[in-house]
Protein backbone atom coordinates (compact mmCIF):
# COMPACT_ATOMS: atom_id res chain seq x y z
CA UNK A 1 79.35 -16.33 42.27
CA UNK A 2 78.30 -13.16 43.17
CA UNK A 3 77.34 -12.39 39.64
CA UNK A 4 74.75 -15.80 39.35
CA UNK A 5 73.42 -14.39 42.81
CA UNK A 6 72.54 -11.47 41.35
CA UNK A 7 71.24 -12.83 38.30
CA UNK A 8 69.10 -15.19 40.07
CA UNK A 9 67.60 -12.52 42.35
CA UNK A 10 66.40 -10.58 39.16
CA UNK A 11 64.92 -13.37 37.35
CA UNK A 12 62.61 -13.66 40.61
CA UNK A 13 61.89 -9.91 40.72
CA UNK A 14 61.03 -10.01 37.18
CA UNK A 15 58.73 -13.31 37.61
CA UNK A 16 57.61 -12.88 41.07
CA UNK A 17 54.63 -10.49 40.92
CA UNK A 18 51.02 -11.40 39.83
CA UNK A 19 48.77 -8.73 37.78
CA UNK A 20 45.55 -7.48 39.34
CA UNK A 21 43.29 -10.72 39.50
CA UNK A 22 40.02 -10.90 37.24
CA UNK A 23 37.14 -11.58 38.85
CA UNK A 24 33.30 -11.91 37.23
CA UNK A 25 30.84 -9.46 38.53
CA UNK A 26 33.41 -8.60 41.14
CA UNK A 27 36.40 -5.78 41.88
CA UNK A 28 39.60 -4.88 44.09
CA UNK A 29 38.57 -2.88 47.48
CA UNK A 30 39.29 -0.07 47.21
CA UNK A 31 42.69 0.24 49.19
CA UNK A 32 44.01 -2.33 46.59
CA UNK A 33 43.93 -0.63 43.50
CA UNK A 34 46.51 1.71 43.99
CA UNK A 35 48.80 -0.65 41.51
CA UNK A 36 49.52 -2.74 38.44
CA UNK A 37 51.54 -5.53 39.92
CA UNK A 38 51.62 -7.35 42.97
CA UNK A 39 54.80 -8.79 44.44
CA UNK A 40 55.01 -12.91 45.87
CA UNK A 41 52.93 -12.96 49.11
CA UNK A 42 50.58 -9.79 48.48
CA UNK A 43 46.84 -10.32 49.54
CA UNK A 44 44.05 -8.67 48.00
CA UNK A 45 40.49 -8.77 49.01
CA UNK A 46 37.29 -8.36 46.64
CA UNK A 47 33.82 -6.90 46.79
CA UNK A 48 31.20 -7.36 44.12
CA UNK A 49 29.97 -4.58 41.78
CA UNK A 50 26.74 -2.92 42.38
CA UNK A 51 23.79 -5.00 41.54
CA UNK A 52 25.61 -8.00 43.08
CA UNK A 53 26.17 -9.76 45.91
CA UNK A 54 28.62 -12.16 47.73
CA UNK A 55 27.27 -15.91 47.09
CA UNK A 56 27.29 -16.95 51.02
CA UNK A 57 30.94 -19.35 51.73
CA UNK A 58 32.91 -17.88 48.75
CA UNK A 59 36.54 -16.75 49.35
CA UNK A 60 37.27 -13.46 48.76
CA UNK A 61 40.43 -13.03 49.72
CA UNK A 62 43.67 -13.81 47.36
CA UNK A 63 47.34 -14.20 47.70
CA UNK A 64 49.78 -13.68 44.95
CA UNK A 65 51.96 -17.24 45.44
CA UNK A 66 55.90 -17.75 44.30
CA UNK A 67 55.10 -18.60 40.34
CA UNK A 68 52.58 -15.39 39.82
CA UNK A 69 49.31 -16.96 40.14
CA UNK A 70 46.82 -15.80 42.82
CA UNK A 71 45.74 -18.43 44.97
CA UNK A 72 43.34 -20.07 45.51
CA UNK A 73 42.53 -20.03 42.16
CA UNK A 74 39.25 -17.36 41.75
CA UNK A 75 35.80 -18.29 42.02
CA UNK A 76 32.74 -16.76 40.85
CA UNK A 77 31.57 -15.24 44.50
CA UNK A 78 28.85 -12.97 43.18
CA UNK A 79 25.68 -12.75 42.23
CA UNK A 80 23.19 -10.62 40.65
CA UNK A 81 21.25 -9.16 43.88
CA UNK A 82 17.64 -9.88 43.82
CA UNK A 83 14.57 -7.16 44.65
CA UNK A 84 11.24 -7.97 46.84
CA UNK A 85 8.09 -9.46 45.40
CA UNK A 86 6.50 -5.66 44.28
CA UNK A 87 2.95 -7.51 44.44
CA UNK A 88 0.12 -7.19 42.24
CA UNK A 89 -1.43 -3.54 41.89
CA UNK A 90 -4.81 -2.44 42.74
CA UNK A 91 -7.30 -3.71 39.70
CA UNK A 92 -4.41 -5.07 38.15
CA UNK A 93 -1.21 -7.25 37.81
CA UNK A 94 1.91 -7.88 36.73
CA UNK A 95 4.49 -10.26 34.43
CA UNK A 96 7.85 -10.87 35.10
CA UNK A 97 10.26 -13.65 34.30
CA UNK A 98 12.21 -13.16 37.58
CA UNK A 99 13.01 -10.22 40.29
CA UNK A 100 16.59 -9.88 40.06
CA UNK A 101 18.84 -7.06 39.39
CA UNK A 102 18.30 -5.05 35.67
CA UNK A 103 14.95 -7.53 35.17
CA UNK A 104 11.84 -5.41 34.53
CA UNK A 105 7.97 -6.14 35.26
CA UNK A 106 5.32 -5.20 33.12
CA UNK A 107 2.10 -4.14 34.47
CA UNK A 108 -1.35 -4.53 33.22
CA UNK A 109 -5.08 -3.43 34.60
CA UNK A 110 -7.83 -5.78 34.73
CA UNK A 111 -10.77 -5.72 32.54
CA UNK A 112 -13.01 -2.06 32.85
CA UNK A 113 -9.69 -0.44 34.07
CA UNK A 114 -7.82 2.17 32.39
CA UNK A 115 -3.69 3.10 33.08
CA UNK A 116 -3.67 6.38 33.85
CA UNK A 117 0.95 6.10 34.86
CA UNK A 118 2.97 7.11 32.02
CA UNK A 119 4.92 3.93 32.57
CA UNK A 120 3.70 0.71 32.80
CA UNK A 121 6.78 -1.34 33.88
CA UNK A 122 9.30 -1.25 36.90
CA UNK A 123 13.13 -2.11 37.07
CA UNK A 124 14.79 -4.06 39.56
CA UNK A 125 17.66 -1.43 40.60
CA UNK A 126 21.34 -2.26 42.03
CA UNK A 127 20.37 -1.38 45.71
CA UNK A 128 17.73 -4.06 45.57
CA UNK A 129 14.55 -1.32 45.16
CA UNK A 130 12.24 -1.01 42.04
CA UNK A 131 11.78 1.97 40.21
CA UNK A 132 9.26 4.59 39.47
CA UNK A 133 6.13 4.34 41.71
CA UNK A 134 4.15 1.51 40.66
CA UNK A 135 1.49 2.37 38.01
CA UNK A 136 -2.25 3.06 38.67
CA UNK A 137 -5.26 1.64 37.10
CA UNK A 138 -8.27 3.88 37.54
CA UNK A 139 -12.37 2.25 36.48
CA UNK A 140 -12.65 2.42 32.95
CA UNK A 141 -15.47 5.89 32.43
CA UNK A 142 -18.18 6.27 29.69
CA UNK A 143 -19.25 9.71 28.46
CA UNK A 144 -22.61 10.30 29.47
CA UNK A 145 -25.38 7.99 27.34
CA UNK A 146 -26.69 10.27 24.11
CA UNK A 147 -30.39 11.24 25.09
CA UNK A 148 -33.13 9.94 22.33
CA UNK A 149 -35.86 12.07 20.71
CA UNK A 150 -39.37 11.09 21.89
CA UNK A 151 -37.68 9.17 25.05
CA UNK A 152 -35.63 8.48 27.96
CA UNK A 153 -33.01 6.52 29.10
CA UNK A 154 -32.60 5.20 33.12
CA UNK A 155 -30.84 5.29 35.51
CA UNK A 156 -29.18 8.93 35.49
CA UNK A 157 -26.04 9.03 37.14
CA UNK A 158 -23.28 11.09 37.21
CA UNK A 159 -20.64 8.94 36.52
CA UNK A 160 -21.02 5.97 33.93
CA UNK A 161 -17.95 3.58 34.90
CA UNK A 162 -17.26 -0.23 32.93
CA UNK A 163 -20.62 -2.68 32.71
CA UNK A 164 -22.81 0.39 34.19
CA UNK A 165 -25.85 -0.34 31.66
CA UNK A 166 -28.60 2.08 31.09
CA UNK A 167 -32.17 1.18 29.54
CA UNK A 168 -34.11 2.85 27.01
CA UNK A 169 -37.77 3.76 26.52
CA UNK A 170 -40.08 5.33 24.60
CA UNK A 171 -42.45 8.44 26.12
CA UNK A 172 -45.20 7.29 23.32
CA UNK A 173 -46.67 3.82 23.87
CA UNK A 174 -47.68 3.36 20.08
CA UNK A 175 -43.90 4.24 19.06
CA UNK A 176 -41.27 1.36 18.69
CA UNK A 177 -37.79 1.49 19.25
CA UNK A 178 -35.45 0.64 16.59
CA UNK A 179 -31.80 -0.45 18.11
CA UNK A 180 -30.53 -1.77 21.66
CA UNK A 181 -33.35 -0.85 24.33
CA UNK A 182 -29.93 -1.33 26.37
CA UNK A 183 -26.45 -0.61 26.34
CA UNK A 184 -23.71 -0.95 28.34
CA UNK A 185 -19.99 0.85 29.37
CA UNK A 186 -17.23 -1.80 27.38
CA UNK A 187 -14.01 -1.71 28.65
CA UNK A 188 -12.43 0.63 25.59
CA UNK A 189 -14.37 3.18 27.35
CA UNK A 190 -17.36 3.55 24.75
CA UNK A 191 -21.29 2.05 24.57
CA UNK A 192 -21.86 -0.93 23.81
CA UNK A 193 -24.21 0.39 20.82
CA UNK A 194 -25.35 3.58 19.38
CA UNK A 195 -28.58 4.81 20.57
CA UNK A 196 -32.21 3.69 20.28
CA UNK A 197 -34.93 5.50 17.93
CA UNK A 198 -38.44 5.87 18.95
CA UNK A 199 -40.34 5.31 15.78
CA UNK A 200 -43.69 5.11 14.56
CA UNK A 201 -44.46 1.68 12.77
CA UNK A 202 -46.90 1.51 10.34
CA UNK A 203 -46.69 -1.15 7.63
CA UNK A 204 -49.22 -0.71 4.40
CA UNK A 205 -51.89 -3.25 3.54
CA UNK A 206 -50.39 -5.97 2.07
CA UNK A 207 -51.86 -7.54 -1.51
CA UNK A 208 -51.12 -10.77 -2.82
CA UNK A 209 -53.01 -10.91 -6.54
CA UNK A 210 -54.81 -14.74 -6.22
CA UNK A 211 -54.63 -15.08 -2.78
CA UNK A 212 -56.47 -14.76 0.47
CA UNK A 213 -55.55 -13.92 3.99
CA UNK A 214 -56.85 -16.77 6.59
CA UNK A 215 -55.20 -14.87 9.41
CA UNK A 216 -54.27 -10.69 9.95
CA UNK A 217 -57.18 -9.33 9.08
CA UNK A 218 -57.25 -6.02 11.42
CA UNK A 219 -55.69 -2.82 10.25
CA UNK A 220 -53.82 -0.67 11.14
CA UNK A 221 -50.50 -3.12 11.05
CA UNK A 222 -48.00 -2.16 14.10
CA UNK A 223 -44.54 -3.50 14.91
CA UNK A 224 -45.08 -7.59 14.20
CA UNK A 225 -48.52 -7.78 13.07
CA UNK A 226 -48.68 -10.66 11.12
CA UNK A 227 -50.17 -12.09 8.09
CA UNK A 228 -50.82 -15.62 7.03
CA UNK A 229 -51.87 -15.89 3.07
CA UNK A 230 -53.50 -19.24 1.21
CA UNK A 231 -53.62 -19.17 -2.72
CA UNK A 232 -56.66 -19.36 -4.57
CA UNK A 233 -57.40 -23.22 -5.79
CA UNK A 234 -55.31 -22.80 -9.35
CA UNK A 235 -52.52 -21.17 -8.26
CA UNK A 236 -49.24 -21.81 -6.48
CA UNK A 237 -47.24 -19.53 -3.60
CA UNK A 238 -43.54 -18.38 -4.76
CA UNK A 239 -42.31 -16.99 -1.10
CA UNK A 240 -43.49 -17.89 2.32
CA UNK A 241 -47.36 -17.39 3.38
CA UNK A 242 -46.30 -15.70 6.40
CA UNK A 243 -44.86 -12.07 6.48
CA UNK A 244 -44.40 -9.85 9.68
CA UNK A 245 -44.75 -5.93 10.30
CA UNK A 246 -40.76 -4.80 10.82
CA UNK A 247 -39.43 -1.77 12.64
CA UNK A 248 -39.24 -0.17 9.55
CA UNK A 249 -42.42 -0.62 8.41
CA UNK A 250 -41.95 -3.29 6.01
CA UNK A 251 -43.11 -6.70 5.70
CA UNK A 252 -40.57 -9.43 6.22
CA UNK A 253 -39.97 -11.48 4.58
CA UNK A 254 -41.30 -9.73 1.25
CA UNK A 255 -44.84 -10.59 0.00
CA UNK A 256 -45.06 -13.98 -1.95
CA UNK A 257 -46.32 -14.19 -5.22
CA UNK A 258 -49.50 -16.86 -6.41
CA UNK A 259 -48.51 -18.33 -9.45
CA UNK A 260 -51.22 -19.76 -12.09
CA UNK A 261 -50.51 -23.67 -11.70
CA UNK A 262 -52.21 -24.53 -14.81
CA UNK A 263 -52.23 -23.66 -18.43
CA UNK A 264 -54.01 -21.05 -19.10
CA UNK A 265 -57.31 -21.20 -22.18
CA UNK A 266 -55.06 -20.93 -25.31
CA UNK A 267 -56.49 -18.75 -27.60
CA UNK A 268 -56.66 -19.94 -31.54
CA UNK A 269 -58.16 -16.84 -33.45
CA UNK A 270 -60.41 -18.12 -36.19
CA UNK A 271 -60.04 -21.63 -34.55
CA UNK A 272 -61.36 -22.98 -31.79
CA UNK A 273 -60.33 -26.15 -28.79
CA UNK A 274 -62.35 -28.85 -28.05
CA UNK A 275 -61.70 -29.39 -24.80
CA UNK A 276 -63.69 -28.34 -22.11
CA UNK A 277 -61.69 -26.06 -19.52
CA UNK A 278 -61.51 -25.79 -15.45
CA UNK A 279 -62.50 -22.91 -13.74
CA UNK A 280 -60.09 -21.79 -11.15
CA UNK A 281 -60.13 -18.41 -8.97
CA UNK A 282 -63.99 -18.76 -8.10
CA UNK A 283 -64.25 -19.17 -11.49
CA UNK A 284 -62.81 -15.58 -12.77
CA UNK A 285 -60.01 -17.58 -14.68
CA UNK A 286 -60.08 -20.73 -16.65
CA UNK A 287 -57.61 -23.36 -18.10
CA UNK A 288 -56.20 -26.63 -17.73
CA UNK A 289 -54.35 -29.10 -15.34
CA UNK A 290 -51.10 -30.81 -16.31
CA UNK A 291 -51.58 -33.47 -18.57
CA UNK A 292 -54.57 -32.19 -20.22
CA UNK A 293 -54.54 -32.77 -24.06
CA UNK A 294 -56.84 -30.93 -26.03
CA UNK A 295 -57.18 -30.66 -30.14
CA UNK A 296 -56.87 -27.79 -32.45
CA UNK A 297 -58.73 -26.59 -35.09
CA UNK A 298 -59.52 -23.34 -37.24
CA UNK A 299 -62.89 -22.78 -39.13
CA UNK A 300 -63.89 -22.91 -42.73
CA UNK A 301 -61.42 -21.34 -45.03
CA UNK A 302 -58.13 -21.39 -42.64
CA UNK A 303 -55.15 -23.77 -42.42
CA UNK A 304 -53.81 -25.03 -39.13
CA UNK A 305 -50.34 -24.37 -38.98
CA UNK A 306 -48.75 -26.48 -36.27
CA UNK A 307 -49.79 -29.36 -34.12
CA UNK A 308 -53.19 -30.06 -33.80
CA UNK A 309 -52.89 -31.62 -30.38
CA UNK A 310 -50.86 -29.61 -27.16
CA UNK A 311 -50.57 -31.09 -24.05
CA UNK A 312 -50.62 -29.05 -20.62
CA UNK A 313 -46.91 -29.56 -19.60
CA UNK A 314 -45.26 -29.76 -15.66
CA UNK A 315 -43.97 -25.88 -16.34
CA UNK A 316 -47.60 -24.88 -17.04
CA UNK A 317 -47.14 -24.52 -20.78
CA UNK A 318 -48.49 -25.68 -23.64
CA UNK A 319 -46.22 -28.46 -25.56
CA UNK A 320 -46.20 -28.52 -28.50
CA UNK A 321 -46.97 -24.71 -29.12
CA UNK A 322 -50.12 -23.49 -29.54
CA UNK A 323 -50.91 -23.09 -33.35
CA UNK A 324 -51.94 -20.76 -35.62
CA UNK A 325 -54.83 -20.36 -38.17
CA UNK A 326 -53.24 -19.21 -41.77
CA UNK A 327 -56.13 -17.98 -44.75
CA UNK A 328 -56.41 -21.13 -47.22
CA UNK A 329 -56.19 -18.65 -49.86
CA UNK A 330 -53.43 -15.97 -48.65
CA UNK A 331 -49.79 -15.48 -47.68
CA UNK A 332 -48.51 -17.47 -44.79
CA UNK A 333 -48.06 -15.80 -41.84
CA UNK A 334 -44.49 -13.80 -41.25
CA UNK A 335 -41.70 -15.70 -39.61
CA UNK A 336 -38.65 -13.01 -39.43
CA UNK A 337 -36.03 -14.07 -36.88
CA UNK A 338 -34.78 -11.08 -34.94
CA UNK A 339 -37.45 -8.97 -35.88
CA UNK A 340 -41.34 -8.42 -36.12
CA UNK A 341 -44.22 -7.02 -38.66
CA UNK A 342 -45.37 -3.77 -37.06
CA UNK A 343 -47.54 -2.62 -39.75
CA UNK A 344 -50.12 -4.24 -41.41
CA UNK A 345 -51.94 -2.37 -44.34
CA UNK A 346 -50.51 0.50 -42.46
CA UNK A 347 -52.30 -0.16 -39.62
CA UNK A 348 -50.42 -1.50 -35.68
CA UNK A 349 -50.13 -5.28 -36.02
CA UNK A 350 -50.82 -7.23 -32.90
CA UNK A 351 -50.86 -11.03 -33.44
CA UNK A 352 -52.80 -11.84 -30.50
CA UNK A 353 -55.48 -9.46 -31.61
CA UNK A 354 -55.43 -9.55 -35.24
CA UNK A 355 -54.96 -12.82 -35.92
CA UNK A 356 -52.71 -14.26 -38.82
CA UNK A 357 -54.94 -14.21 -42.07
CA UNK A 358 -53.03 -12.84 -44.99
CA UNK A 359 -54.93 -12.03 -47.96
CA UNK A 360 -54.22 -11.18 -51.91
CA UNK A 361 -52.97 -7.24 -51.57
CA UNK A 362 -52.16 -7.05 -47.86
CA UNK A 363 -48.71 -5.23 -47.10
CA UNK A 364 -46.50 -5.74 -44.34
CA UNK A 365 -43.87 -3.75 -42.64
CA UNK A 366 -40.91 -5.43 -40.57
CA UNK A 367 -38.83 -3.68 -37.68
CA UNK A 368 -35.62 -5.89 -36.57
CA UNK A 369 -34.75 -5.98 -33.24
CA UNK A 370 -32.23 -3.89 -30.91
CA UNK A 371 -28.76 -4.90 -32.76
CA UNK A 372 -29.78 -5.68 -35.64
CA UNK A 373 -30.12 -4.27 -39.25
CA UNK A 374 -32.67 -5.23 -42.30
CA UNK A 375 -31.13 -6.55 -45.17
CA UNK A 376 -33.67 -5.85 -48.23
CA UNK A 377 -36.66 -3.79 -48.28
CA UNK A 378 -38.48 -3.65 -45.30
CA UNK A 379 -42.15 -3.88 -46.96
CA UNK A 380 -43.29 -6.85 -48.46
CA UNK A 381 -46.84 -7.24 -50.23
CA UNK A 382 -49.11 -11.02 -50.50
CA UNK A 383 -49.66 -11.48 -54.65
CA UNK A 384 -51.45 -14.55 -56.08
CA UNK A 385 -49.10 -15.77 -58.73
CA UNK A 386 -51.15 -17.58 -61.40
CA UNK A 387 -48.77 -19.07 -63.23
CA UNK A 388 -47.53 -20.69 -59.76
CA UNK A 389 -51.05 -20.78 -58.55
CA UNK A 390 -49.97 -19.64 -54.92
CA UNK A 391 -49.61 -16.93 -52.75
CA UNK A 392 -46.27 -15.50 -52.12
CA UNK A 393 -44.61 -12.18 -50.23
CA UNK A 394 -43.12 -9.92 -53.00
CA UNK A 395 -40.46 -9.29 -52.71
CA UNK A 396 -39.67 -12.03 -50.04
CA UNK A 397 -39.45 -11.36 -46.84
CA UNK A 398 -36.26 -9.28 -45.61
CA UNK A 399 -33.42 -10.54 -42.95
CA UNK A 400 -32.40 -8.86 -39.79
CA UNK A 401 -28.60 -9.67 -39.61
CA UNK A 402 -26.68 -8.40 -36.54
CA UNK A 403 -25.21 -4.51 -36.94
CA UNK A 404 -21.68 -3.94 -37.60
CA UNK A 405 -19.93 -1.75 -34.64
């Protein structure tokens, strides 16, 4: 018997003790933590660790019971502590999502202040206090405004702080200024623009070929002078009749153009129209309206080659082409494609001045075009062949093919 007694007491040595209890956000007093195991019937007592505190009601005091659990079974009895309210800065504020312990708030200035702290945010500490001071926001300061040549700039002061605005103006009243007459301190600490000039303005007399000017007639043209123009009867305005004198001494938009709105007098040498023409431009030019038809035809001894009737077209040309007037007894006139005759019995030909009347013996010389290269000799003479009884170029006339790379 005395062998089970002992036996038994053992077992409840051995089982009879509870470890040190867990507890979140909380730990032993210190007069408890002297050991590892606590015997059936040991109390313990808890305080929470720094940053916490004791949720008001909660036991904190444990006893170790018969079957090595600590009774009464622990509860969460602490919470995270919680700082003031800090409160909102002068000329600024703050975020945060909450003021308990190990959050942090972020500060921020209003708009035209500048942070001058090193920090801009505060931590909510274990004893309940924030830390670091709380940051300062200073009035956001411009450098002084850049004086202008030929002017001035008001009010001086010796301290430019956010939305202070200063104006410009020039010292002569027949100068302009060119930029912001005022600026003003932005919150990044810089003007608002660069500075004014003062500039003379001084825009030239405007011309408009075929027009006339019903309104801006005095000179000299200053800073938004304006000028109306009106085409001449005949002709048409590409642009807008109305320009103004800019800051830089151009007119704006730039100066229209008067277009002819007719077709002008075609000219048939050794031929002649016979229609009878208007006279536009105070009668200085001449021509026809759209839809005009007028007939073709060349005098004794030349060919018409072409239509004999053109029509004044909606673009202001002539439809068909105007014609030409060929010799009855010559050559016909040149046709190269990509190319021209530039010589005519050695002479500079001009079409529009010399006509095209080929005779028996005249000789031609033909120039292709940029890119291209003559095939064949690039002379060519008009013969009368009797046994074909017609004129023809020998040898014929060359080809201007394109130019190998």
């Amino acid at each position: 018997m005395l062998r089970i007694a002992l036996v038994y007491s053992f077992i409840t040595v051995i089982h009879c003790v509870c470890g040190p209890p867990k507890l979140p956000n909380g730990m032993l007093k210190s007069e408890y933590t002297n050991q590892e195991t606590y015997p059936a019937g040991s109390k313990v007592q808890f305080v929470c660790i720094p940053g916490y505190v004791r949720i008001p009601g909660t036991v904190n005091t444990l006893f170790c019971s018969d079957n090595s659990k600590w009774v009464p079974e622990p509860e969460i009895f602490c919470k995270r502590r919680t700082c003031v309210n800090p409160g909102d800065i002068e000329n600024g504020y703050f975020e945060a999502a909450d003021f308990l312990f190990g959050s942090r708030i972020t500060y921020h200035c209003n708009e035209g202040f500048t942070m001058i702290s090193k920090k801009d945010f505060r931590e909510c500490l274990a004893d309940g206090s924030w830390s670091n001071a709380a940051p300062v926001c200073e009035a956001t300061i411009c450098p002084p405004p850049f004086p202008i040549r030929n002017g001035t700039f008001h009010p001086l002061k010796d301290e430019y702080t956010y939305l202070d605005s200063v104006r410009y103006s020039c010292d002569d009243p027949k100068k302009f200024m060119n930029g912001e007459g005022s600026i003003y301190c932005n919150q990044n600490g810089s003007w608002s623009s660069p500075p004014p000039e003062c500039v003379a303005v001084d825009c030239p007399i405007p011309n408009v070929p075929y027009s006339r000017k019903i309104s801006g007639f005095t000179t000299p043209y200053s800073l938004n002078s304006v000028v109306i123009f009106d085409c001449y009867n005949g002709f048409r305005m590409n642009g807008t009749s109305t320009v103004k004198c800019n800051i830089k001494s151009e007119w704006e938009p730039s100066l229209p153009d008067c277009l002819a709105a007719y077709c002008k007098e075609p000219t048939l040498i050794n031929g002649y129209t016979t229609g009878t023409p208007t006279s536009f431009h105070d009668t200085l030019e001449k021509g026809y309206n759209v839809g005009d038809t007028i007939q073709m035809k060349c005098n004794t001894w030349y060919s018409l080659k072409g239509d004999y009737k053109i029509t004044c077209g909606s673009d202001f040309m002539w439809s068909p082409a105007v014609p030409i007037c060929e010799k009855s007894l010559g050559c016909s006139s040149p046709v190269i494609s990509n190319g021209q005759v530039i010589l005519k019995n050695n002479k500079e030909y001009i079409p529009e001045i010399d006509g095209h009347a080929f005779s028996n013996g005249d000789t031609i010389q033909i120039m292709c075009d940029p890119g291209f290269i003559i095939q064949e000799s690039e002379t060519s003479k008009c013969d009368y062949k009797y046994l074909k009884a017609r004129y023809i170029w020998t040898p014929q006339l060359p080809v201007c093919v394109p130019a190998k790379n």
